[in-house]
C-alpha atoms as a PDB file:
ATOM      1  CA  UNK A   1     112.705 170.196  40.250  1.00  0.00           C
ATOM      2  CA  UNK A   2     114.607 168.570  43.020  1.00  0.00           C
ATOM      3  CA  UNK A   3     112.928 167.185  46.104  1.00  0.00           C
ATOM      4  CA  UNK A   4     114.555 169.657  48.239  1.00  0.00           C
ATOM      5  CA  UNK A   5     112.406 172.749  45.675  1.00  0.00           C
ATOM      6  CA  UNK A   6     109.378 170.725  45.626  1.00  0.00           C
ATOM      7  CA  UNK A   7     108.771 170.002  49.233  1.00  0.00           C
ATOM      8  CA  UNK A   8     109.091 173.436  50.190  1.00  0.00           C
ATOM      9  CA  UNK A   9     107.262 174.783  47.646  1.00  0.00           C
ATOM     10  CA  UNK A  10     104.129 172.400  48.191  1.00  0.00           C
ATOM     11  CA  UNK A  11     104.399 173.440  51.936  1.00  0.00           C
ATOM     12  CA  UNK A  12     104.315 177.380  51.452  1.00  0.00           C
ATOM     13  CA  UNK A  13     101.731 177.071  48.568  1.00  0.00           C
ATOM     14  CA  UNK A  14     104.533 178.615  46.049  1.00  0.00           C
ATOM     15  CA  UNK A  15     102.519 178.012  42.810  1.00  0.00           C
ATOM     16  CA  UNK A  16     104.309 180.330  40.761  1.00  0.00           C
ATOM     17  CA  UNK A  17     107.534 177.848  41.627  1.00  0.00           C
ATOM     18  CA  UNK A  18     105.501 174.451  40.942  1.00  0.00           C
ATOM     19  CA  UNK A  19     104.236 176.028  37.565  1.00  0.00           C
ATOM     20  CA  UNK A  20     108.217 176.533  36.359  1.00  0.00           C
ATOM     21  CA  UNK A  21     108.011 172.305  36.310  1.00  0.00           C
ATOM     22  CA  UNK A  22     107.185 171.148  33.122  1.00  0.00           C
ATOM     23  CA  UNK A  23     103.710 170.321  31.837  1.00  0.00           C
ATOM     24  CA  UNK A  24     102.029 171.957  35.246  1.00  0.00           C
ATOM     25  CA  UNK A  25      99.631 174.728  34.956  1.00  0.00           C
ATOM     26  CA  UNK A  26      97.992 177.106  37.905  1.00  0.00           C
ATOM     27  CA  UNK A  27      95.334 174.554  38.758  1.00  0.00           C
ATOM     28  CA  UNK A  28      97.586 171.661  38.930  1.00  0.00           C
ATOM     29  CA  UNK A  29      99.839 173.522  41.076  1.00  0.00           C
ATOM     30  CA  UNK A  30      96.903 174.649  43.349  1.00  0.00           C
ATOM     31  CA  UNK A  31      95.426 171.207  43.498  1.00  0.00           C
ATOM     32  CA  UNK A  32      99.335 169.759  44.441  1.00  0.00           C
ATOM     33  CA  UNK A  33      99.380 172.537  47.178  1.00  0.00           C
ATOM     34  CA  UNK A  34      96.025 172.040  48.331  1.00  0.00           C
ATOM     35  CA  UNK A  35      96.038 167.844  48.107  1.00  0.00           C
ATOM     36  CA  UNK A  36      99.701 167.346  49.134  1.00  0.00           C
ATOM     37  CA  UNK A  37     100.794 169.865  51.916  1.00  0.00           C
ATOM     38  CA  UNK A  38      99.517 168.176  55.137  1.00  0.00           C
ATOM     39  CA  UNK A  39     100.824 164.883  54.373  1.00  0.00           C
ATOM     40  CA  UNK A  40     104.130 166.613  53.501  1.00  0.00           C
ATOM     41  CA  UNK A  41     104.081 167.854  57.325  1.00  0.00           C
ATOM     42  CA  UNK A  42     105.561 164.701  58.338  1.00  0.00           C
ATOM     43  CA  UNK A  43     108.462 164.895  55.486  1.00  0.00           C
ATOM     44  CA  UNK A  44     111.681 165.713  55.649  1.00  0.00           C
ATOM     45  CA  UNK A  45     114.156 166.796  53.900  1.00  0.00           C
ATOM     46  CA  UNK A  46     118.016 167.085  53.430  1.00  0.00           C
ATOM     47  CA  UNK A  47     119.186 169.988  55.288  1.00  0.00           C
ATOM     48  CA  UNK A  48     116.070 170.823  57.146  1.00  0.00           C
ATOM     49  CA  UNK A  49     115.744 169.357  60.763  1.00  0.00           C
ATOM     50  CA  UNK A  50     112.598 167.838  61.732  1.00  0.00           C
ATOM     51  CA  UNK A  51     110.411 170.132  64.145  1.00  0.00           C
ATOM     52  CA  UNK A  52     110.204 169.204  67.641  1.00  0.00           C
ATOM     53  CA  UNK A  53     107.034 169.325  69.712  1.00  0.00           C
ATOM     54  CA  UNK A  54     107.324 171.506  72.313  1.00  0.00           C
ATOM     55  CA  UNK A  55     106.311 170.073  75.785  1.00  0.00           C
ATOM     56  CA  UNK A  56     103.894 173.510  76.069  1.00  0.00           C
ATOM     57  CA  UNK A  57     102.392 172.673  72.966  1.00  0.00           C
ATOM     58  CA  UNK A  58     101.401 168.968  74.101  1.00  0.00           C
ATOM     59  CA  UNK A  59      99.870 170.331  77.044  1.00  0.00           C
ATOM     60  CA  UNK A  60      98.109 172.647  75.501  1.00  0.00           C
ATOM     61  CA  UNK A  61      96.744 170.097  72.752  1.00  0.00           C
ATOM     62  CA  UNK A  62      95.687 167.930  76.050  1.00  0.00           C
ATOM     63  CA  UNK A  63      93.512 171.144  77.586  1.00  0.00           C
ATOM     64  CA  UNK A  64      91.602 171.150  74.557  1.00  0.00           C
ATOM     65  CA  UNK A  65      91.207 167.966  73.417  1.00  0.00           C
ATOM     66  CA  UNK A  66      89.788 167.583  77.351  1.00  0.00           C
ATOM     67  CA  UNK A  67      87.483 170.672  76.293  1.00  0.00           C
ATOM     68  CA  UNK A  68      85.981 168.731  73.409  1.00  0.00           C
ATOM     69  CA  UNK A  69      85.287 166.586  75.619  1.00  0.00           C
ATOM     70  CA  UNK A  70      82.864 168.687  77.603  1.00  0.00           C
ATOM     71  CA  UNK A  71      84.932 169.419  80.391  1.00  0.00           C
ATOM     72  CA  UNK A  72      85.315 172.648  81.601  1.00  0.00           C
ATOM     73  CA  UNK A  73      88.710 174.808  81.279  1.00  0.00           C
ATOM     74  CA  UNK A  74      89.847 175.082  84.485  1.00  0.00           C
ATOM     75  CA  UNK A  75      89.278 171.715  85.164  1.00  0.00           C
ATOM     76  CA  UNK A  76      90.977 170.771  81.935  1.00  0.00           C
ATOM     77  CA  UNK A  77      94.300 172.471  82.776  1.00  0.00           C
ATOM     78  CA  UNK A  78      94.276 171.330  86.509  1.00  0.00           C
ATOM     79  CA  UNK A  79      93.978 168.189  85.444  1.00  0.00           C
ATOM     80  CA  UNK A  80      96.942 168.270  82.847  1.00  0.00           C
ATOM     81  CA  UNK A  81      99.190 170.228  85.061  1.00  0.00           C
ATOM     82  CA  UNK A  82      98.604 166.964  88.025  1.00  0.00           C
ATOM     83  CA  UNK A  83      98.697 164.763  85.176  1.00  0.00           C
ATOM     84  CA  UNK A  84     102.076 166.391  84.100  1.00  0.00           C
ATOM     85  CA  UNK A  85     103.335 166.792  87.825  1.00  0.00           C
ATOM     86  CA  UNK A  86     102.611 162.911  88.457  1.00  0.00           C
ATOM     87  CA  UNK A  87     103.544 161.420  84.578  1.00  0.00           C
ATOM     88  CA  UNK A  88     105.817 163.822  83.958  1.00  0.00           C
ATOM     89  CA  UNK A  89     105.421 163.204  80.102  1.00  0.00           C
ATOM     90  CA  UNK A  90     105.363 165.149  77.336  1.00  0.00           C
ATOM     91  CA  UNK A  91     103.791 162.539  75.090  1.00  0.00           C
ATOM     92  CA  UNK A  92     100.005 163.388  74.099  1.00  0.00           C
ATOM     93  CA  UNK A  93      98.721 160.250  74.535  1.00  0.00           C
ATOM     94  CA  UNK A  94      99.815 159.747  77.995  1.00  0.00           C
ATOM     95  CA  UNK A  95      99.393 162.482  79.105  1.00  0.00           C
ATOM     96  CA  UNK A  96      95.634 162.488  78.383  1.00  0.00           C
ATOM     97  CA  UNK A  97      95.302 159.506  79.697  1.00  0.00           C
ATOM     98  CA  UNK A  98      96.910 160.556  82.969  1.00  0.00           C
ATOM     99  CA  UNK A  99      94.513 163.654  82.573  1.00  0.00           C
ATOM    100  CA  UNK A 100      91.216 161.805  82.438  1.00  0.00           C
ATOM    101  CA  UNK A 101      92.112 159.120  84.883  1.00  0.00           C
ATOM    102  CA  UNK A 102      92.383 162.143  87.038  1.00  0.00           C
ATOM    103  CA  UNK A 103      89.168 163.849  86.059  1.00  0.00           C
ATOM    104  CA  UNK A 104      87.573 160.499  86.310  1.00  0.00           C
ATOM    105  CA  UNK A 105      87.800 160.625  90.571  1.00  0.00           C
ATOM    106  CA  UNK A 106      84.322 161.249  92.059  1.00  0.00           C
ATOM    107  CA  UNK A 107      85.738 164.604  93.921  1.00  0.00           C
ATOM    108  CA  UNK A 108      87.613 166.316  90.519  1.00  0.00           C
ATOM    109  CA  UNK A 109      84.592 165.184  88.094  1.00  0.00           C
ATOM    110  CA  UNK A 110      83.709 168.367  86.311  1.00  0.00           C
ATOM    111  CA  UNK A 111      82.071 167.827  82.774  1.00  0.00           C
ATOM    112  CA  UNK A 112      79.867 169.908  81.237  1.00  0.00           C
ATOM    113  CA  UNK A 113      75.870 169.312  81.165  1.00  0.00           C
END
């Protein structure tokens, strides 16, 4: 099986098409799927074009990584929407940054218990 079967295959689970390779059985195919597919997220290959992150998606990653946090939704999403407005990033990592330096001002401090 070519690289440009297997990948896909491993990423969709397809066991019945990873048990057509020779010498693998249901359970190795499962354990391939199940082992292999999020470090194939990163992968790609011939023909396919990568997936972009959408600039929604970051910000939305920021609100709740800001939520684990303890802070409190609304507070969360103000903060990444100023953060956004002032960075104007779409990169995760600085735009959480930009997000709790904002939160971290005496008057916009909102964390939970």
């Amino acid at each position: 099986m070519s690289v440009e079967e297997l990948v896909p295959a491993i990423r969709t689970g397809d066991v019945a098409r990873l048990t057509r390779i020779p010498g693998v059985g249901r359970k190795t195919a499962e354990r391939m799927v199940v082992e292999l597919k999020d470090k194939l997220e990163t992968v790609v290959v011939a023909g396919e074009k990568p997936a972009a992150a959408s600039p929604a998606g970051v910000e939305a990653d920021v609100v709740s990584a800001l939520i684990n946090l303890g802070y409190e939704q609304r507070a969360a999403e103000s903060a990444v929407s100023e953060a956004k407005r002032t960075a104007g990033t779409a990169n995760f990592e600085k735009l959480l940054r930009a997000a709790l330096h904002g939160l971290s001002a005496p008057q916009t401090r909102k964390a939970v218990g």
